[in-house]
Structures are given as structure tokens and as C-alpha cells.
PDB file of N, CA and C in Angstrom:
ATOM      1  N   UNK A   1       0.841  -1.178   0.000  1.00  0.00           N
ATOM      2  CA  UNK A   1       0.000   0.000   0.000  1.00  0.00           C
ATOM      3  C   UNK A   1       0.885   1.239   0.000  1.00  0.00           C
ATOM      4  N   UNK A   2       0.544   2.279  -1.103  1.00  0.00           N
ATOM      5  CA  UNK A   2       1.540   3.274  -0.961  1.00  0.00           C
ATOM      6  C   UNK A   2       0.864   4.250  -0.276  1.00  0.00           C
ATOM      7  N   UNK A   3       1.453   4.843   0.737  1.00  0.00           N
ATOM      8  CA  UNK A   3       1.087   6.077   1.940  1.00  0.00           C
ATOM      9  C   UNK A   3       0.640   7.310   0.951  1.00  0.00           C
ATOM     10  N   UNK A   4      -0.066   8.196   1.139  1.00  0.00           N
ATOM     11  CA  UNK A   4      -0.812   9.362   0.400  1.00  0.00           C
ATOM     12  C   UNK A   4       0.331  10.735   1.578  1.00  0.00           C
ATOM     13  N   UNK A   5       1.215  10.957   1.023  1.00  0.00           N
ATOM     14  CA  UNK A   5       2.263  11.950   2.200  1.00  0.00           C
ATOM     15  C   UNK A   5       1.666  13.227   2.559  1.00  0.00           C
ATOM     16  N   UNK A   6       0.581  13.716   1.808  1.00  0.00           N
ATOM     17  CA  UNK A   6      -0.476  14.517   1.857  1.00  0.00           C
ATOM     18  C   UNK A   6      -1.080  14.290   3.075  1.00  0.00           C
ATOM     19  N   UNK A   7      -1.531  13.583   3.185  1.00  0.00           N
ATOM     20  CA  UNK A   7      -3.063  12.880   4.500  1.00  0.00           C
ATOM     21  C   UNK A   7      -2.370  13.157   5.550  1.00  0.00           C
ATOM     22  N   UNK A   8      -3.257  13.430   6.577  1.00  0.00           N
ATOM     23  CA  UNK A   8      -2.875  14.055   8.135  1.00  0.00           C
ATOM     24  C   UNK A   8      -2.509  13.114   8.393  1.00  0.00           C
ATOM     25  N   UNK A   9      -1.532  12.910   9.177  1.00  0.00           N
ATOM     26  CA  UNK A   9      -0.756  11.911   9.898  1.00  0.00           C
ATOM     27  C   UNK A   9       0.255  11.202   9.164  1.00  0.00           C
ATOM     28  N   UNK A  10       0.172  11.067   7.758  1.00  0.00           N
ATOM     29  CA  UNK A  10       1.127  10.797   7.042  1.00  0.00           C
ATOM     30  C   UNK A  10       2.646  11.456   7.109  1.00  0.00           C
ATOM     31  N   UNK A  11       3.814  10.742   7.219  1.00  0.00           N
ATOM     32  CA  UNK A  11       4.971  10.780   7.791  1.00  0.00           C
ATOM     33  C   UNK A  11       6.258  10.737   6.484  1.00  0.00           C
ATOM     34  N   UNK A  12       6.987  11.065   6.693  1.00  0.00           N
ATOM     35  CA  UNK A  12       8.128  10.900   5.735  1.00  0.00           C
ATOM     36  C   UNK A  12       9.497  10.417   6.681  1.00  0.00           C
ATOM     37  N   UNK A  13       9.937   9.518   6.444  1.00  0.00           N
ATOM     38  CA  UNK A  13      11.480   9.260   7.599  1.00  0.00           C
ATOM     39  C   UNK A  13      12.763   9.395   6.232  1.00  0.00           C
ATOM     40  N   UNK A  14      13.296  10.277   6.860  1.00  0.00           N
ATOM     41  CA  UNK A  14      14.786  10.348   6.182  1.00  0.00           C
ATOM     42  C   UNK A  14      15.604   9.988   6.835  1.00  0.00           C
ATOM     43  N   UNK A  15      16.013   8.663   5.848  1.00  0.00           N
ATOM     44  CA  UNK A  15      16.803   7.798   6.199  1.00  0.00           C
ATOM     45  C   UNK A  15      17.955   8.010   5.691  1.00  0.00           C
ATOM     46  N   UNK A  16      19.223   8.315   5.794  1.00  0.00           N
ATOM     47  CA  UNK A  16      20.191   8.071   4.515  1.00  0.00           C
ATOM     48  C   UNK A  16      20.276   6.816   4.378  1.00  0.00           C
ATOM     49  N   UNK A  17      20.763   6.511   3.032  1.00  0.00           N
ATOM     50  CA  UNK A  17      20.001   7.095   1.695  1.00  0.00           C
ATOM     51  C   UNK A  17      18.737   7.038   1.253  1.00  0.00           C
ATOM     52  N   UNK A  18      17.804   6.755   1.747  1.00  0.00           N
ATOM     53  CA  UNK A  18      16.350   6.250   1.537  1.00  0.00           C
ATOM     54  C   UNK A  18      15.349   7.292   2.567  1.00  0.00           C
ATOM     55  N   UNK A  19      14.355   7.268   1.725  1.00  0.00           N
ATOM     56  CA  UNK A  19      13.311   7.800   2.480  1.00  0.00           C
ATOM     57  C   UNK A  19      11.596   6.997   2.360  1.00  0.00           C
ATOM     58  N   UNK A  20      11.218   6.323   3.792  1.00  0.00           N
ATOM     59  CA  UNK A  20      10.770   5.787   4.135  1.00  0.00           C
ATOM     60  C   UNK A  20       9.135   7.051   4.240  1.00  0.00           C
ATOM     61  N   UNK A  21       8.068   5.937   3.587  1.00  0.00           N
ATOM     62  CA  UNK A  21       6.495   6.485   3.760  1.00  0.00           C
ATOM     63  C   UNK A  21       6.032   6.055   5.452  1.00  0.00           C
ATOM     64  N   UNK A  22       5.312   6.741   6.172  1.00  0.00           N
ATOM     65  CA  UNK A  22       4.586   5.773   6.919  1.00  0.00           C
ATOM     66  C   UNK A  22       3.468   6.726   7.474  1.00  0.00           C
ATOM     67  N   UNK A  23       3.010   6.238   8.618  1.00  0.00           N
ATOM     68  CA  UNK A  23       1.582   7.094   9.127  1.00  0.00           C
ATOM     69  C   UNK A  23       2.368   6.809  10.783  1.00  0.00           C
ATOM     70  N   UNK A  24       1.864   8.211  11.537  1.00  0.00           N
ATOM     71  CA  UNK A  24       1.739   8.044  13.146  1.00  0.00           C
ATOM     72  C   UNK A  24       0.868   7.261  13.574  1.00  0.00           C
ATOM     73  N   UNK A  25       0.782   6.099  14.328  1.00  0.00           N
ATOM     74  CA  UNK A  25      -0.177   5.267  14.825  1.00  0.00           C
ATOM     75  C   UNK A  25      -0.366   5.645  16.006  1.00  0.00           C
ATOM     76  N   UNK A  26       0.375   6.597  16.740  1.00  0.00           N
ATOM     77  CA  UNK A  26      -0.291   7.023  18.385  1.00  0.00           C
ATOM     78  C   UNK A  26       0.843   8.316  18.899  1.00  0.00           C
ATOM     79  N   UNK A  27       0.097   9.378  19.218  1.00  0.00           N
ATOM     80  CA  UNK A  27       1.241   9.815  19.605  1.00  0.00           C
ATOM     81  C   UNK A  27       0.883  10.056  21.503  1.00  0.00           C
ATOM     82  N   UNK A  28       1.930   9.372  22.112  1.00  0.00           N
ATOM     83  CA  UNK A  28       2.172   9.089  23.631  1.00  0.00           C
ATOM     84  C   UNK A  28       2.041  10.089  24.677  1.00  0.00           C
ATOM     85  N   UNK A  29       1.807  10.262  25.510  1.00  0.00           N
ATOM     86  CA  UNK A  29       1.323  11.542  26.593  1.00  0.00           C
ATOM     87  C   UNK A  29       2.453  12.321  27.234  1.00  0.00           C
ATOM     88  N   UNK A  30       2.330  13.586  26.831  1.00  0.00           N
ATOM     89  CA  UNK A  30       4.059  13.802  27.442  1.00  0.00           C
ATOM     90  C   UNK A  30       5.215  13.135  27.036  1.00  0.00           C
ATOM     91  N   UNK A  31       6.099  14.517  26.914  1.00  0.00           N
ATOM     92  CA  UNK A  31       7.262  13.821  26.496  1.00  0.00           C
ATOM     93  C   UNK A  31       7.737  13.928  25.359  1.00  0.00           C
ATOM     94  N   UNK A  32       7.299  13.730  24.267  1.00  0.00           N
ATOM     95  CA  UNK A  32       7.773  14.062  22.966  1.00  0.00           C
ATOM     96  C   UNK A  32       7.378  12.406  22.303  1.00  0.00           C
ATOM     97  N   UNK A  33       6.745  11.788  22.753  1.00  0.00           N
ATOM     98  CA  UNK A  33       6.804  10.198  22.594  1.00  0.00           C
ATOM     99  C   UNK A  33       6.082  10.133  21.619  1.00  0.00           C
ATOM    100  N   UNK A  34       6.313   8.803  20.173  1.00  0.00           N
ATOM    101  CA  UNK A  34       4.687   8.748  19.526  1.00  0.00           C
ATOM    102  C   UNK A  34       5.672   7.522  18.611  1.00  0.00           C
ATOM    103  N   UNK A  35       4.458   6.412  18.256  1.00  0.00           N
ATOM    104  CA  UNK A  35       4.745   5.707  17.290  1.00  0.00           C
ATOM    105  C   UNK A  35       4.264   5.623  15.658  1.00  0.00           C
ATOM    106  N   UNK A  36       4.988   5.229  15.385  1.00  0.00           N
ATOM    107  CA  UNK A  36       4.603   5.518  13.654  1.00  0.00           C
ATOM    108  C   UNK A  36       5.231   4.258  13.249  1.00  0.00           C
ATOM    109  N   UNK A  37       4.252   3.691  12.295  1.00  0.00           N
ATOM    110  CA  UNK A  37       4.745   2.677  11.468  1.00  0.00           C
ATOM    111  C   UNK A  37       4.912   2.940  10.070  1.00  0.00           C
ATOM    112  N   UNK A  38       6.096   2.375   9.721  1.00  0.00           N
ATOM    113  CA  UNK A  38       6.645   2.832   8.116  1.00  0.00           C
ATOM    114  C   UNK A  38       6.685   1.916   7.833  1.00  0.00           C
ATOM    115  N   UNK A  39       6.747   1.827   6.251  1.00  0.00           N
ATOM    116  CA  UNK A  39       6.659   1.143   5.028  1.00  0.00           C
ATOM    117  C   UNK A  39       8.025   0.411   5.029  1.00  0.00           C
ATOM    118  N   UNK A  40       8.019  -0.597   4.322  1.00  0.00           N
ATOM    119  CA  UNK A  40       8.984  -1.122   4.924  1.00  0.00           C
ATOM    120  C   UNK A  40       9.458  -1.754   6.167  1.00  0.00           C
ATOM    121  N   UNK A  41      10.495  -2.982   6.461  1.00  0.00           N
ATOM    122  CA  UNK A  41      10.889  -3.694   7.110  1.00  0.00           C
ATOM    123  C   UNK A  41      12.248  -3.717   7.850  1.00  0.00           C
ATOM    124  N   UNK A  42      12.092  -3.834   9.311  1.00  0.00           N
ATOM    125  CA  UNK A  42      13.575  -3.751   9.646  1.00  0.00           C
ATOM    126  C   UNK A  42      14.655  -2.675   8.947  1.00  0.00           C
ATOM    127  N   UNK A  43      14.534  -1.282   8.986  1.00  0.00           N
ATOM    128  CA  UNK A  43      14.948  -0.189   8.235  1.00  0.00           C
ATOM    129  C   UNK A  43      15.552   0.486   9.578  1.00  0.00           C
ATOM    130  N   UNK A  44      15.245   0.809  10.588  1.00  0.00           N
ATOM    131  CA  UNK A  44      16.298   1.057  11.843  1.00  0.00           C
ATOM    132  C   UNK A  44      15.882   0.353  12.766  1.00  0.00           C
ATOM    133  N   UNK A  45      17.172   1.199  13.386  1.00  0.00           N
ATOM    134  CA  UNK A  45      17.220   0.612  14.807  1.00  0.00           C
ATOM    135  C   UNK A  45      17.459   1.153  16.258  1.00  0.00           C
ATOM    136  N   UNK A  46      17.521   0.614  17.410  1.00  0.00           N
ATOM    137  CA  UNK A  46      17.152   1.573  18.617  1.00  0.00           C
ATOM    138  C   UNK A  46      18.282   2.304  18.334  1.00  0.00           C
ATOM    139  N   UNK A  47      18.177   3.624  19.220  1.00  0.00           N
ATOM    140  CA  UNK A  47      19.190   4.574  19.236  1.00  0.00           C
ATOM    141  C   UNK A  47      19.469   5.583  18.098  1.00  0.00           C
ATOM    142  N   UNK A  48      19.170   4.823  16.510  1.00  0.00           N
ATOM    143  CA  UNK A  48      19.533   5.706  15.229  1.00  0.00           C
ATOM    144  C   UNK A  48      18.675   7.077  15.268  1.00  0.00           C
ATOM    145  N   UNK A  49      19.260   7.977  14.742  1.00  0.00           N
ATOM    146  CA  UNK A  49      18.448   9.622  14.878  1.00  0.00           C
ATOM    147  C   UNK A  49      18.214   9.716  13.228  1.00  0.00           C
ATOM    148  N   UNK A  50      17.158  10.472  12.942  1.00  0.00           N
ATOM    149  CA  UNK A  50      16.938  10.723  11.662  1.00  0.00           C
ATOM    150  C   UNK A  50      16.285  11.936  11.552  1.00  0.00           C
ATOM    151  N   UNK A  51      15.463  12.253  10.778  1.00  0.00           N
ATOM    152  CA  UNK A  51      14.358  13.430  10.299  1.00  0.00           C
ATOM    153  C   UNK A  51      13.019  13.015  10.058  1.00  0.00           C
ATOM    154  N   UNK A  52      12.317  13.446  10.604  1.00  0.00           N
ATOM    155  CA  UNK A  52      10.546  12.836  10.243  1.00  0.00           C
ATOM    156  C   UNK A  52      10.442  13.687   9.860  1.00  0.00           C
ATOM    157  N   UNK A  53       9.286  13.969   8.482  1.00  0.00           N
ATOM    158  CA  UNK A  53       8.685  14.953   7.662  1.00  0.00           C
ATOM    159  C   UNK A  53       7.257  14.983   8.011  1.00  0.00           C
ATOM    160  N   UNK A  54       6.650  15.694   8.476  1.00  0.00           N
ATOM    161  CA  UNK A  54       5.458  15.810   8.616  1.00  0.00           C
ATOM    162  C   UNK A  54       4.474  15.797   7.824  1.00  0.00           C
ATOM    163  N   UNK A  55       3.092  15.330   7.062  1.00  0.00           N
ATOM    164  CA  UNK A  55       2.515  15.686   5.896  1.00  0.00           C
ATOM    165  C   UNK A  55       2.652  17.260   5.423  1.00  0.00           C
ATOM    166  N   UNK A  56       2.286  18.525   6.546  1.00  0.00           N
ATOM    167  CA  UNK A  56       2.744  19.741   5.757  1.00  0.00           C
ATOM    168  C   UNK A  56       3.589  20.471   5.866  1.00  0.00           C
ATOM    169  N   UNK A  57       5.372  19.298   5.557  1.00  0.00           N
ATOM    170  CA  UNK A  57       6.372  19.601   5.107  1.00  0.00           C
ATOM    171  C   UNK A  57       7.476  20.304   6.473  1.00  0.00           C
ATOM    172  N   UNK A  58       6.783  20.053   7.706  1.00  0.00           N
ATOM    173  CA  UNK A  58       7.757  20.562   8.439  1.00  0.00           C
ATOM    174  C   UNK A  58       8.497  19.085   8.715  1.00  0.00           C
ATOM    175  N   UNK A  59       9.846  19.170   9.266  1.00  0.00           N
ATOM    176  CA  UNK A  59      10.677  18.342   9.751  1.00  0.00           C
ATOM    177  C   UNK A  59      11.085  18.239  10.811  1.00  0.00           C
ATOM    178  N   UNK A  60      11.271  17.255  12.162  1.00  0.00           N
ATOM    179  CA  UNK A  60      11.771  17.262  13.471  1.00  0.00           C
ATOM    180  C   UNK A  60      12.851  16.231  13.359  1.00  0.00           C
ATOM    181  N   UNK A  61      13.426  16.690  14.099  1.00  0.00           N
ATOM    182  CA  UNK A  61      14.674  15.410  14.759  1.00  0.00           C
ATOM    183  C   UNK A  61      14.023  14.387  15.578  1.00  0.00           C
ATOM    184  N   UNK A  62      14.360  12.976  15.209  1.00  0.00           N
ATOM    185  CA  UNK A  62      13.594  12.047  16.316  1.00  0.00           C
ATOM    186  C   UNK A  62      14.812  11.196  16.838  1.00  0.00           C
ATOM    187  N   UNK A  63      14.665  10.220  17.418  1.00  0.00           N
ATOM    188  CA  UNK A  63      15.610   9.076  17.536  1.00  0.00           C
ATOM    189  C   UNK A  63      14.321   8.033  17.832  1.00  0.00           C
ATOM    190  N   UNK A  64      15.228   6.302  17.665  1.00  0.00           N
ATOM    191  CA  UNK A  64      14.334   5.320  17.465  1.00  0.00           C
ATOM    192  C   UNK A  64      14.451   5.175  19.018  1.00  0.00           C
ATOM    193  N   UNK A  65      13.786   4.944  19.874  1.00  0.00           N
ATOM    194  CA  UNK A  65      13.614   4.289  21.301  1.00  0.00           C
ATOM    195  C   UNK A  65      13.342   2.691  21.382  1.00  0.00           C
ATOM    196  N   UNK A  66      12.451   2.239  20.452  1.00  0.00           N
ATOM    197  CA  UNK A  66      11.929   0.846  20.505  1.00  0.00           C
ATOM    198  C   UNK A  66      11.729   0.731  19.288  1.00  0.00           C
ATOM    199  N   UNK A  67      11.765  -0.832  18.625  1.00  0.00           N
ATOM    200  CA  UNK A  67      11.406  -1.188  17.745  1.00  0.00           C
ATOM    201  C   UNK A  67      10.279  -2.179  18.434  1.00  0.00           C
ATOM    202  N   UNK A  68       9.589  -2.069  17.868  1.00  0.00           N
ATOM    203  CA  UNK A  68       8.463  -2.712  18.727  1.00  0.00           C
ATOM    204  C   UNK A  68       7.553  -3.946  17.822  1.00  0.00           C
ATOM    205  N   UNK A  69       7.238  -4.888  18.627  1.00  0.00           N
ATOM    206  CA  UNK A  69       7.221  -6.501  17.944  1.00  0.00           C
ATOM    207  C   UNK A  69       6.097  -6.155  17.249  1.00  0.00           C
ATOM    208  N   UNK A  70       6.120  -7.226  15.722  1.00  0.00           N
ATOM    209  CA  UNK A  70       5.643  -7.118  14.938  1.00  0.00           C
ATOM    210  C   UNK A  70       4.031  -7.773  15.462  1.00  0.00           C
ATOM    211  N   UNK A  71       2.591  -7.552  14.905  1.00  0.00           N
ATOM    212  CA  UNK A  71       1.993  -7.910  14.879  1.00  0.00           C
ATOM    213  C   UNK A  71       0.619  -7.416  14.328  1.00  0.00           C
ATOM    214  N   UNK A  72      -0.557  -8.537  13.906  1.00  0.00           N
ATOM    215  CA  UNK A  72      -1.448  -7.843  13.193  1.00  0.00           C
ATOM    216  C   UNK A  72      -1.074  -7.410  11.945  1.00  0.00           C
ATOM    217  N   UNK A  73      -1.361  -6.594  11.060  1.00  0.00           N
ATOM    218  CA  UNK A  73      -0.508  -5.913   9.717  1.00  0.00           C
ATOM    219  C   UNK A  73       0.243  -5.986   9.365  1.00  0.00           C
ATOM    220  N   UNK A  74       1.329  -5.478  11.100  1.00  0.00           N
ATOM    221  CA  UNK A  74       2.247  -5.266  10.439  1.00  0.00           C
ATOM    222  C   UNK A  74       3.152  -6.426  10.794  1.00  0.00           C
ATOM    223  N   UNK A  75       2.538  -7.456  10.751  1.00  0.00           N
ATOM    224  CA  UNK A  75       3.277  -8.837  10.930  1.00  0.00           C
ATOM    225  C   UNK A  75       3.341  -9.338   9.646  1.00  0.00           C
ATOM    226  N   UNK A  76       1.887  -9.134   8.846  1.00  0.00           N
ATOM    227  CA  UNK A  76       1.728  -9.710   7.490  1.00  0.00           C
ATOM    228  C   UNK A  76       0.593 -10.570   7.415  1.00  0.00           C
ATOM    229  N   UNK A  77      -0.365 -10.556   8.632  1.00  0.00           N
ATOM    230  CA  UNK A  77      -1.224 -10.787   8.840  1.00  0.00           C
ATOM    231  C   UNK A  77      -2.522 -10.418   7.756  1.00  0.00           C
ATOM    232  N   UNK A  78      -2.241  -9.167   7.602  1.00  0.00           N
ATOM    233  CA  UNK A  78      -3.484  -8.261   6.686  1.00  0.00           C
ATOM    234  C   UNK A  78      -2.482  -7.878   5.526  1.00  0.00           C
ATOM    235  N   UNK A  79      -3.391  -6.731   5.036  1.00  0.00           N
ATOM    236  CA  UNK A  79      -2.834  -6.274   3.420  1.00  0.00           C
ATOM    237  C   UNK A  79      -1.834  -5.055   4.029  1.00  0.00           C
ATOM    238  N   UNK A  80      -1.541  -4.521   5.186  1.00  0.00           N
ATOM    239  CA  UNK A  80      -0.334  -3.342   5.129  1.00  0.00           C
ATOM    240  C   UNK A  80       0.789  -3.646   5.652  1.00  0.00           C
ATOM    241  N   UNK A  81       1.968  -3.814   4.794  1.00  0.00           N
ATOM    242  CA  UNK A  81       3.158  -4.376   5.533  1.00  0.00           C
ATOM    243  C   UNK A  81       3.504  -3.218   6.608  1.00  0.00           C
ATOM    244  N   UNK A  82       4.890  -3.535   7.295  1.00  0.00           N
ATOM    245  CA  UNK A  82       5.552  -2.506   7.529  1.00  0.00           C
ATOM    246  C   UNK A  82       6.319  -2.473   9.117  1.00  0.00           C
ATOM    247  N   UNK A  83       6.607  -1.730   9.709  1.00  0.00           N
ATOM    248  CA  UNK A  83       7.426  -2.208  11.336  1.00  0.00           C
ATOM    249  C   UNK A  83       6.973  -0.777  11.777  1.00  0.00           C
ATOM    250  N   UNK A  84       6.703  -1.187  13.150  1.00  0.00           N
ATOM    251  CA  UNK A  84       6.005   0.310  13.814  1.00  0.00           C
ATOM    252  C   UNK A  84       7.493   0.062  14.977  1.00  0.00           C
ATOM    253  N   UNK A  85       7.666   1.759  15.494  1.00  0.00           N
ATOM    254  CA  UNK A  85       8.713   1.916  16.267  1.00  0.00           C
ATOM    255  C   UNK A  85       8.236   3.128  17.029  1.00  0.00           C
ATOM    256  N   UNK A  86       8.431   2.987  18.058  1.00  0.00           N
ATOM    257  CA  UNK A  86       8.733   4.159  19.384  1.00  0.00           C
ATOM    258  C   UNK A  86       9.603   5.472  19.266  1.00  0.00           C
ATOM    259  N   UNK A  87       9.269   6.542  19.009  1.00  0.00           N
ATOM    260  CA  UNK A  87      10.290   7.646  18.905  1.00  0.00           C
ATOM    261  C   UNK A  87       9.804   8.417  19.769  1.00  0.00           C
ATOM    262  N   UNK A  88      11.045   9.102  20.022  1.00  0.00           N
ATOM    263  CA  UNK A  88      11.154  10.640  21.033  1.00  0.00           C
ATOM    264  C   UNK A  88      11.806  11.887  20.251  1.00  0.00           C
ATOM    265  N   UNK A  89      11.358  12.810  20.086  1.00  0.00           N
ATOM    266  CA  UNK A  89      11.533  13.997  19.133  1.00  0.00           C
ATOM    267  C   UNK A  89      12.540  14.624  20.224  1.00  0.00           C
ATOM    268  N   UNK A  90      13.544  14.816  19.309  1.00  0.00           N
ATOM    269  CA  UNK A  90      14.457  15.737  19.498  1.00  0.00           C
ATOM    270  C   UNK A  90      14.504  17.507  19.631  1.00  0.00           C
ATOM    271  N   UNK A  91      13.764  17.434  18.244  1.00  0.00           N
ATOM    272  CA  UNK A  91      13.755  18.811  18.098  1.00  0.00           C
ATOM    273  C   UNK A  91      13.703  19.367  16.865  1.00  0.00           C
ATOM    274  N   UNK A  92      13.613  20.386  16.516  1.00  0.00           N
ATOM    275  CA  UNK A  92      13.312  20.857  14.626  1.00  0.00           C
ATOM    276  C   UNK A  92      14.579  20.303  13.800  1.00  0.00           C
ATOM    277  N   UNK A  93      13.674  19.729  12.868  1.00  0.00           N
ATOM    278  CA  UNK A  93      15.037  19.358  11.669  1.00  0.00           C
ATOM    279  C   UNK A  93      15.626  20.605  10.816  1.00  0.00           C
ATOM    280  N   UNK A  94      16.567  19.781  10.172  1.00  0.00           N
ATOM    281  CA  UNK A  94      17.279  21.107   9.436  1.00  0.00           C
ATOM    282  C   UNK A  94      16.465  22.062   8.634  1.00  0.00           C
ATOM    283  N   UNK A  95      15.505  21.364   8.190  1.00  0.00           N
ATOM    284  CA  UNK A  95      14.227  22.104   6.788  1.00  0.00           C
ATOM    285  C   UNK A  95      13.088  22.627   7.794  1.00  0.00           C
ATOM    286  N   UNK A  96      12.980  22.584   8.901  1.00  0.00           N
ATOM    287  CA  UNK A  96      11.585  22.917   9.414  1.00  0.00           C
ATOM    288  C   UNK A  96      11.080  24.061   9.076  1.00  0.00           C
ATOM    289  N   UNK A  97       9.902  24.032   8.935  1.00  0.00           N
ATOM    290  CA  UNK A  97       9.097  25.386   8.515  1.00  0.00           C
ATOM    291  C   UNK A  97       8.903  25.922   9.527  1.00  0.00           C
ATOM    292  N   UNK A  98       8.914  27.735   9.743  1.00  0.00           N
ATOM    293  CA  UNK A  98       9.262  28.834  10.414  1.00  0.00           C
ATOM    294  C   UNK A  98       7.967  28.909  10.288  1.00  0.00           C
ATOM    295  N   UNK A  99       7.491  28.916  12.334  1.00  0.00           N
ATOM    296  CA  UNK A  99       6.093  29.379  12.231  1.00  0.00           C
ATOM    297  C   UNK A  99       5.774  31.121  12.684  1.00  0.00           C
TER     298      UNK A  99
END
């Protein structure tokens, strides 16, 4: 299933070299916490820092906290592949839009 990067909640992960589609599946109470599952399989891992793109184009710093066990969907159970992971936002990425 290809992600619509438009649609609210729709996500962009910049990966070097790759950039990964996915959607936020929860974002966590306090803290900066929230999970999102992306397209794609086994693509990071705990500790790695990257850039999330927001659907309207702003960017934050995250790091991975958890990779968190596959299941349901995103096991391969149903029709949406993909690996959901635990992040904590850092802070504005290099591109963030100036509010």
C-alpha cells in the first residue's frame, strides 16, 4: 500500500540514503513520545536519529527508542506491511518550517 504523504498523519522518515512512507499510529502523553509505522521492514534501529517529515512539510529530529514486535498488519497478517517503532523527538530538523 503506498502512503498518500499529503493525508494528516502521514509521515516521511529520512533515512540516509532512503526515504521511508509511513503514518503516526499514536502519539504518547508527554514527552515528545509517539509511534509511527513505516513502510517497509527492519529499516532502523534503537538509538539511530533521523528526520521525520510531517505531511505539511515541516521536519523534526527524532531518535528510534523501541522497535516494537511485529503484529497484526504489520506482521503480514493483513494487506499493510511494515514495522512500527517508538520515537522521542528531538527537536526541529534542518528544513523545518518557520512558524
Amino acid at each position: 500500500m503506498q502512503t498518500d504523504t499529503t493525508a494528516f498523519g502521514s509521515v516521511t522518515a529520512h533515512v540516509e540514503p532512503a526515504a521511508l512512507s509511513g503514518q503516526i499510529s499514536a502519539l504518547e502523553g508527554g514527552g515528545g513520545y509517539m509511534r509511527v509505522l513505516l513502510d517497509g521492514t527492519d529499516a532502523l534501529n534503537a538509538g539511530q536519529e533521523f528526520e521525520l517529515e510531517m505531511h505539511d512539510g515541516a521536519r523534526f529530529r527524532v531518535v528510534v527508542i523501541e522497535v516494537l514486535p511485529r503484529s497484526g498488519a504489520a506482521a503480514g497478517n493483513d494487506a499493510e506491511p511494515g514495522q512500527e517503532y517508538r520515537l522521542k523527538l528531538l527537536g526541529r530538523g534542518s528544513r523545518a518550517r518557520s512558524s
